[in-house]
C-alpha atoms as a PDB file:
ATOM      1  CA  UNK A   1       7.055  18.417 -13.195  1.00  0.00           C
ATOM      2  CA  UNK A   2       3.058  18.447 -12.924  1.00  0.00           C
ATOM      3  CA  UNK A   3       1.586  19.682 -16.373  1.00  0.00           C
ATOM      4  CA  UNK A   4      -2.012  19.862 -17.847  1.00  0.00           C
ATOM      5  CA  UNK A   5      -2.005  20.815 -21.017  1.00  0.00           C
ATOM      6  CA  UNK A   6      -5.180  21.895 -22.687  1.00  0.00           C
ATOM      7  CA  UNK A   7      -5.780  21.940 -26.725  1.00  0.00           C
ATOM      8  CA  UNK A   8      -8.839  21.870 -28.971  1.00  0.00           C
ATOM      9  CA  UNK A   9      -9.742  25.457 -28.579  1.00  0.00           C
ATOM     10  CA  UNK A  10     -10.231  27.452 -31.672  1.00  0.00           C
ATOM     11  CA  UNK A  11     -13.342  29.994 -33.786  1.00  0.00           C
ATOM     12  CA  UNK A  12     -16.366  28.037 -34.052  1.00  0.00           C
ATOM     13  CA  UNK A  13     -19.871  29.385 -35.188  1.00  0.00           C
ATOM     14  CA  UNK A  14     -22.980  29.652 -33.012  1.00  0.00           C
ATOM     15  CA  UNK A  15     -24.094  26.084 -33.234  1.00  0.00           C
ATOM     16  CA  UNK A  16     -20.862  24.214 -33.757  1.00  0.00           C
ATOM     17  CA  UNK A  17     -19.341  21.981 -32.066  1.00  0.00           C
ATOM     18  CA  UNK A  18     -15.298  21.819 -30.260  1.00  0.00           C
ATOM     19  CA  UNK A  19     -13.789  18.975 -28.066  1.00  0.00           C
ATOM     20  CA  UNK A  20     -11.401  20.185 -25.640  1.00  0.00           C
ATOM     21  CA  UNK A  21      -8.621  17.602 -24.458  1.00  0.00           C
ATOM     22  CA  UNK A  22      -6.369  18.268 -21.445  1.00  0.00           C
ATOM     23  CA  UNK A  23      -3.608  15.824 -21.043  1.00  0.00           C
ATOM     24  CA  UNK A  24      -1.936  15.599 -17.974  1.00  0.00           C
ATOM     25  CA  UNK A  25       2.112  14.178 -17.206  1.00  0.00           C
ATOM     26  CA  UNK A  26       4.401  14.342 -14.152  1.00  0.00           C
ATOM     27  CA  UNK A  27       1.713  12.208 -11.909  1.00  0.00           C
ATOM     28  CA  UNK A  28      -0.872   9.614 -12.238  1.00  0.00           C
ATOM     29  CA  UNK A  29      -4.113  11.773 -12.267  1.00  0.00           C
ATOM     30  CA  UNK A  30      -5.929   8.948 -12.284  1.00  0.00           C
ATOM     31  CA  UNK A  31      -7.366   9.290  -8.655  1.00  0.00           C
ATOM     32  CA  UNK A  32      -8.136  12.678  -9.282  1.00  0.00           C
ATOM     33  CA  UNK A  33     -11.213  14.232  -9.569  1.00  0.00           C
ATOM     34  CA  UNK A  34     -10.905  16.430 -12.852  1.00  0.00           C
ATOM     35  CA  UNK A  35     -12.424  19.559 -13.974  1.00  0.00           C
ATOM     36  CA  UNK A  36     -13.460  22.174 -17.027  1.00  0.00           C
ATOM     37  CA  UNK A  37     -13.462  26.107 -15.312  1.00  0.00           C
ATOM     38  CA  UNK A  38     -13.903  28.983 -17.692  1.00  0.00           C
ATOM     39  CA  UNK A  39     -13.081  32.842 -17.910  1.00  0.00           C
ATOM     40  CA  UNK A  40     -14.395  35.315 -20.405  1.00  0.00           C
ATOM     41  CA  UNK A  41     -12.523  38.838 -20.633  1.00  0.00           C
ATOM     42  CA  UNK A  42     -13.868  41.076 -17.306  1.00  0.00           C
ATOM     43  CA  UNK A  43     -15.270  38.009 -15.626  1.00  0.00           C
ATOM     44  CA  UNK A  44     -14.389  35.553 -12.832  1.00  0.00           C
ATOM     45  CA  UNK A  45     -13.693  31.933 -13.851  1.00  0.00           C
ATOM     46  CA  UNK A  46     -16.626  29.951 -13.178  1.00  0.00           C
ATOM     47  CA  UNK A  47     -17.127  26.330 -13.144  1.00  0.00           C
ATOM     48  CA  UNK A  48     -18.282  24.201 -16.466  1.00  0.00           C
ATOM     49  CA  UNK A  49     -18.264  20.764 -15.383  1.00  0.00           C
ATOM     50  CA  UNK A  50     -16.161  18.171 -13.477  1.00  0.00           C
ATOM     51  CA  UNK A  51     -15.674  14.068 -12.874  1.00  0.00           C
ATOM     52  CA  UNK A  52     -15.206  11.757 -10.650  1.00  0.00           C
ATOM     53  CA  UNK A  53     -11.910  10.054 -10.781  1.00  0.00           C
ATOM     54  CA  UNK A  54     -13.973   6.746 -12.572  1.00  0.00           C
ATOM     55  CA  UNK A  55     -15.992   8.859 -14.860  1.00  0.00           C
ATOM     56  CA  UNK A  56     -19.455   7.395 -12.549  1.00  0.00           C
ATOM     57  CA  UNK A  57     -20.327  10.870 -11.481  1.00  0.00           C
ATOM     58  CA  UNK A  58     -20.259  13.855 -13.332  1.00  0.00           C
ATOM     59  CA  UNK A  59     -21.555  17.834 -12.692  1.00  0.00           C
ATOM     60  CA  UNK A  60     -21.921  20.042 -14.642  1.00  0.00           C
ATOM     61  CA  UNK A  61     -23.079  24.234 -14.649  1.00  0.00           C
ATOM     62  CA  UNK A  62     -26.877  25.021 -15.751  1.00  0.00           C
ATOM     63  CA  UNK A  63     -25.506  26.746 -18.043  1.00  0.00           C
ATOM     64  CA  UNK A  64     -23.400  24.176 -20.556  1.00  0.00           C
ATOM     65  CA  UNK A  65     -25.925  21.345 -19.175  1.00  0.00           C
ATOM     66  CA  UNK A  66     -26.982  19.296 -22.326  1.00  0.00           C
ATOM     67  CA  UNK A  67     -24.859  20.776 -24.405  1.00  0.00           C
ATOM     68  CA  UNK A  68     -21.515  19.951 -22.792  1.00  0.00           C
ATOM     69  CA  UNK A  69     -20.259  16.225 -21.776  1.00  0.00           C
ATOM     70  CA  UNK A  70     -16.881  15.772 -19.824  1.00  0.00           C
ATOM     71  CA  UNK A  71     -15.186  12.632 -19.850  1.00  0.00           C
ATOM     72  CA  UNK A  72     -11.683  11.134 -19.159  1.00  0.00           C
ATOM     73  CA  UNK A  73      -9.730   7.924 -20.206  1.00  0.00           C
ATOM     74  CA  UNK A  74      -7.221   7.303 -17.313  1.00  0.00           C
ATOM     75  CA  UNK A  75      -5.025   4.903 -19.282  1.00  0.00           C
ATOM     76  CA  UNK A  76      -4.074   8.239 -21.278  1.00  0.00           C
ATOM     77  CA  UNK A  77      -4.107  10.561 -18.527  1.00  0.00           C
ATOM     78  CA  UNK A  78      -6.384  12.905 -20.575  1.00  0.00           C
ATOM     79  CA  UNK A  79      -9.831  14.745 -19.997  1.00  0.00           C
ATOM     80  CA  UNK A  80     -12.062  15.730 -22.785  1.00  0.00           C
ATOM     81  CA  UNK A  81     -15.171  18.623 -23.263  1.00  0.00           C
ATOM     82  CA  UNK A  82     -16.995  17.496 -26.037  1.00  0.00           C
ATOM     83  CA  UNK A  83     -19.271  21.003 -26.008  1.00  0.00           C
ATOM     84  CA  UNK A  84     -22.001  21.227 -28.993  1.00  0.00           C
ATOM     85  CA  UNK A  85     -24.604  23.997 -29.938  1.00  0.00           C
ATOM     86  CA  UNK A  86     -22.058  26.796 -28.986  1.00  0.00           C
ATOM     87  CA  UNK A  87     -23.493  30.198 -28.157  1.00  0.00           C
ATOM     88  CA  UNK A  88     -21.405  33.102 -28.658  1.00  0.00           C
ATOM     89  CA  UNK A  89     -21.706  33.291 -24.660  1.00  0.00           C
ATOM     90  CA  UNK A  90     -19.611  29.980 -24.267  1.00  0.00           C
ATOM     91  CA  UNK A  91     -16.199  32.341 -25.361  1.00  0.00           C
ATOM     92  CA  UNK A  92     -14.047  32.244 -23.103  1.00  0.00           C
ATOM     93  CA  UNK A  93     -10.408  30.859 -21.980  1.00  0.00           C
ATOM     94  CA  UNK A  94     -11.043  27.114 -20.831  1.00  0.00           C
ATOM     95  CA  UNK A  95      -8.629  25.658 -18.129  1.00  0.00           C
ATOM     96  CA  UNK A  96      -8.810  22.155 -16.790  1.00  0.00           C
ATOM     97  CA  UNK A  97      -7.788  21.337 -13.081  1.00  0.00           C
ATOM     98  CA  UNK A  98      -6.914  18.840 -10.839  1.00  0.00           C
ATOM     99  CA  UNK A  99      -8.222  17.928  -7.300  1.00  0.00           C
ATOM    100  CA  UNK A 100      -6.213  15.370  -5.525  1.00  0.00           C
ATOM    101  CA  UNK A 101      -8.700  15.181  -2.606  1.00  0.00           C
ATOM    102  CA  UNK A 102     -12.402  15.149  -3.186  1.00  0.00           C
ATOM    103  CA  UNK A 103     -13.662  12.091  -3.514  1.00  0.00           C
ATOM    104  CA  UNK A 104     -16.196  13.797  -5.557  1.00  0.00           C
ATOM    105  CA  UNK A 105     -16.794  16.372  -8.229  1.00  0.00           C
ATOM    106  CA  UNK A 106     -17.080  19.622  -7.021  1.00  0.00           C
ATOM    107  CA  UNK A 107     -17.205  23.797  -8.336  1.00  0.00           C
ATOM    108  CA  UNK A 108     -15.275  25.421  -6.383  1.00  0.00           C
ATOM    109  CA  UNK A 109     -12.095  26.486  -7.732  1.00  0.00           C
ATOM    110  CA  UNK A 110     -10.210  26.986  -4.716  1.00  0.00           C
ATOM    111  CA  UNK A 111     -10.542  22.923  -4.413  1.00  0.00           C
ATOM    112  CA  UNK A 112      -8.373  22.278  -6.897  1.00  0.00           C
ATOM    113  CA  UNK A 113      -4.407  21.556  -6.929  1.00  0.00           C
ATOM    114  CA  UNK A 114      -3.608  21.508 -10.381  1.00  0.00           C
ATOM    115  CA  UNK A 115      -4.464  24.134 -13.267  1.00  0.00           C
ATOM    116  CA  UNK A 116      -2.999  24.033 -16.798  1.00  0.00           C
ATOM    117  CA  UNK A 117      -2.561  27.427 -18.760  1.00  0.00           C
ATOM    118  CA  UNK A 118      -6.118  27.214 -20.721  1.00  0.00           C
ATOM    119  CA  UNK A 119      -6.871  27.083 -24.509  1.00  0.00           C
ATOM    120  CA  UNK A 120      -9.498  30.078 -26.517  1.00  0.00           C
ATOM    121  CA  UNK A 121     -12.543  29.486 -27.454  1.00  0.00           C
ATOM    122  CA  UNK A 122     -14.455  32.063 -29.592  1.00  0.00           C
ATOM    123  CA  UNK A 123     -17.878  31.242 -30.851  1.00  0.00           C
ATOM    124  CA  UNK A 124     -19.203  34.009 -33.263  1.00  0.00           C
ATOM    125  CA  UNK A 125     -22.604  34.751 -33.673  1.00  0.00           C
END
């Protein structure tokens, strides 16, 4: 069975700092191109950043640019969001995905096979 499993979330004050790990089982996601999505309450998910299955490229939203770094080390099968100088704006439920196919990172969520059930993160002001 194909699992991502995100952790890391938690209450952070504006300014602090979290790092999110998703760690993925059931497949080699090493190929994969691997991303961070985000959904605050009454909002769409939007895109926070995604990489390249070799960790060369990465992209990330204008929003967490500079603040946020995604990475991955595919001998564990895990991605990480290291995300510093939280705003109370960052809150939101964070999922990690999966797209088998692009050979590249992209934002839209509809690319992407693989979605794991998101941690919380609150960032009070």
């Amino acid at each position: 069975q194909v699992q991502l499993v995100e952790s890391g979330g938690g209450l952070v004050q504006a300014g602090g700092s979290l790092r999110l790990s998703c760690a993925a089982s059931g497949r080699t996601f090493r190929r994969d191109v691997m991303g961070w999505f985000r959904q605050a309450p009454g909002k769409e998910r939007e895109f926070v950043a995604a990489i390249s299955w070799s960790g060369s490229s990465t992209y990330y939203a204008d929003s967490v640019e500079g603040r946020f770094t995604i990475s991955r080390d595919n001998a564990k099968n895990t991605v990480y969001l290291q995300m510093n100088s939280l705003k109370p704006e960052d809150t939101a439920v964070y999922y990690c995905a999966a797209d088998r196919h692009a050979p590249l990172p992209t934002i839209s969520a509809n690319e992407y096979d693989y979605w794991g059930q998101g941690t919380q993160v609150t960032v009070s002001s």
